[in-house]
Protein backbone atom coordinates (compact mmCIF):
# COMPACT_ATOMS: atom_id res chain seq x y z
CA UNK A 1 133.30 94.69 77.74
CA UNK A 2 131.25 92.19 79.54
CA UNK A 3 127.50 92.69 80.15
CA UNK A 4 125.59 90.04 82.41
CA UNK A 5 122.22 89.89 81.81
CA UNK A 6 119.43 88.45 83.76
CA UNK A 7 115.74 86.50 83.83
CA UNK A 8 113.42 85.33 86.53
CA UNK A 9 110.25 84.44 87.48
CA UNK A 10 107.76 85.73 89.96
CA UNK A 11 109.18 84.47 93.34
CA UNK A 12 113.25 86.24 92.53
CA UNK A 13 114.74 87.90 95.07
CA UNK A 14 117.55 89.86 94.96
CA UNK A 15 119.10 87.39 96.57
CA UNK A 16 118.52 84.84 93.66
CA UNK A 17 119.92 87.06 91.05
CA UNK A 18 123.22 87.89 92.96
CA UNK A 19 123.78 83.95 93.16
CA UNK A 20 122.72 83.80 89.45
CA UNK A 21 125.31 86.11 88.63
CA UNK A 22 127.59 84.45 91.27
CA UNK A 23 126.81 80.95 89.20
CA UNK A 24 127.77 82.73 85.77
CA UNK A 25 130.95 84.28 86.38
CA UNK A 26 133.11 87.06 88.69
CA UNK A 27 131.06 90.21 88.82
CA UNK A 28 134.47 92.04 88.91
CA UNK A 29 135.36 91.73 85.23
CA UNK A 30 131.65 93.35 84.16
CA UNK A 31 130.87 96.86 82.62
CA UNK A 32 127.21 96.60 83.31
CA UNK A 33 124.10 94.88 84.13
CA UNK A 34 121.33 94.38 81.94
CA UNK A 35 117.47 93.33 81.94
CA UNK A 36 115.23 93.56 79.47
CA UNK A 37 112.93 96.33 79.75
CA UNK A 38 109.27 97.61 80.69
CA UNK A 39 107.84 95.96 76.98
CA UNK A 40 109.58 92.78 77.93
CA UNK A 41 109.77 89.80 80.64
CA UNK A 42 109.87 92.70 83.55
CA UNK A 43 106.72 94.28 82.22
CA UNK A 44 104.50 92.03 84.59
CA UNK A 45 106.83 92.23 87.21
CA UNK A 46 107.93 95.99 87.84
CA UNK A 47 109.59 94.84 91.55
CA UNK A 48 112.06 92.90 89.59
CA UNK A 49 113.11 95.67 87.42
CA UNK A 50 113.96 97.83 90.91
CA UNK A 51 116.01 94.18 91.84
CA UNK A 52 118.12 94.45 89.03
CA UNK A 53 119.01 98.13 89.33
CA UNK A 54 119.23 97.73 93.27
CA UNK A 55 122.19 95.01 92.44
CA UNK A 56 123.85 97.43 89.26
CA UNK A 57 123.61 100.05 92.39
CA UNK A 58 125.54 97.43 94.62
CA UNK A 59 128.34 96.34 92.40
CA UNK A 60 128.93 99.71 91.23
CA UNK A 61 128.12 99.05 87.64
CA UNK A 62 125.61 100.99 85.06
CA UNK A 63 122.48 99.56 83.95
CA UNK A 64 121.40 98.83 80.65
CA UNK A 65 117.82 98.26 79.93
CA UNK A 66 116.94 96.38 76.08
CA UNK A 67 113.67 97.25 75.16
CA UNK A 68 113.47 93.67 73.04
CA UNK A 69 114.70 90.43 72.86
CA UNK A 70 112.30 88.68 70.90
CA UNK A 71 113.91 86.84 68.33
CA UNK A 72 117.41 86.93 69.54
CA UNK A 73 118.60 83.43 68.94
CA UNK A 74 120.10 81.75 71.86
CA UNK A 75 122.09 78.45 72.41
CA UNK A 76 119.22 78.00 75.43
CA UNK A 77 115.69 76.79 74.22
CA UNK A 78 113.66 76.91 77.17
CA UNK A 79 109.55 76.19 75.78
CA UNK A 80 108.25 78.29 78.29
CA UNK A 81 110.88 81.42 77.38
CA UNK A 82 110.17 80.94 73.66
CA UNK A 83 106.30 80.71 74.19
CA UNK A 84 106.34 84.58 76.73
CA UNK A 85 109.03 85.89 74.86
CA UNK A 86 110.10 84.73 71.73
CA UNK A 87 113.76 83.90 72.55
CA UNK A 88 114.39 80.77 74.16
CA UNK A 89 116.53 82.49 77.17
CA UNK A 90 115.79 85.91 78.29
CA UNK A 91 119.26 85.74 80.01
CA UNK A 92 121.18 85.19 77.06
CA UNK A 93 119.10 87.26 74.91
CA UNK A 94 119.17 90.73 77.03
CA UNK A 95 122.78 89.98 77.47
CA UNK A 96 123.74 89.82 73.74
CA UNK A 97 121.54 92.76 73.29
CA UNK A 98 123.23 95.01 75.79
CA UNK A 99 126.69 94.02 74.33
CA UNK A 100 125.90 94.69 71.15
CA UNK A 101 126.47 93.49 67.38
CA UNK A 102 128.69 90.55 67.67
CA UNK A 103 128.74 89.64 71.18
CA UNK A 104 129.23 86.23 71.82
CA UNK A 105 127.80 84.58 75.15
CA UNK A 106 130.98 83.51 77.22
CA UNK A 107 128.87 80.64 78.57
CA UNK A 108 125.12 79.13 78.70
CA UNK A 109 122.84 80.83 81.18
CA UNK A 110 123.72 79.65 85.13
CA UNK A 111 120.65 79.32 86.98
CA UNK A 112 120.14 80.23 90.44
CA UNK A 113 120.44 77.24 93.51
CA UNK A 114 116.55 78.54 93.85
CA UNK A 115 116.06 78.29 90.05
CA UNK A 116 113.84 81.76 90.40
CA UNK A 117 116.87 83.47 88.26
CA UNK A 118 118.82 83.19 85.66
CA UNK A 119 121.87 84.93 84.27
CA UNK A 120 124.25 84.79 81.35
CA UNK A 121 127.38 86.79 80.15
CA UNK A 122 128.35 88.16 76.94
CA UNK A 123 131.20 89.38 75.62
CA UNK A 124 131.23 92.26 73.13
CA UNK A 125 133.09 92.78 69.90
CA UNK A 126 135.80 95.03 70.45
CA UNK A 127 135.38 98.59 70.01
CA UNK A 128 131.64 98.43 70.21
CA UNK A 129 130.53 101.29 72.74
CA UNK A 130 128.26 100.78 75.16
């Protein structure tokens, strides 16, 4: 199962996160979408919550919402994640949440040609549900 998951700032559009995900691999091969939820980087932004499902709705795919991703390590150590969030890459880290214990990211986050998103896609463990 693959599970992209997704950060942004304030000025994302839905338009930033589809070439975010576009940047970080085929949306085909997914199982779901992912953002991290109403306690995390959305919190502030509620629009960009609705962004993320409105995409899930448009590739067909289920949405998975982590509650936390403080202190999920990441290979991406951005100051500015670490300092708001306490992961360095919101991307990575709601991504390897949503996948679950022993997901691996298949790559670094791929930002967005606007640089208002971010994405990243894990891979989980096999036989690890949902």
């Amino acid at each position: 199962m693959r599970v992209a998951g997704f950060g942004m700032n304030s000025r994302a559009t839905i338009e930033s996160l589809r070439a975010a995900l576009d940047a970080a691999g085929p949306a085909e091969a997914l199982a779901a979408l992912d953002a991290a939820g109403p306690t995390e980087a959305l919190a502030a932004l509620p629009h960009h919550a609705a962004m993320v499902a409105e995409l899930a709705r448009a590739l067909n795919l289920p949405l998975i919402e982590v509650a936390s991703v403080a202190g999920i390590p990441t290979p991406t150590q951005s100051p500015r994640s670490l300092a708001a969030h306490h992961t360095g890459s919101v991307a990575e880290a709601v991504a390897l949440a949503a996948a679950g214990p022993g997901a691996r990211l298949l790559s670094p986050r791929a930002t967005s040609p606007d640089r208002c998103a971010t994405c990243a896609i894990a891979l989980a463990q096999p036989g690890t549900p949902a």
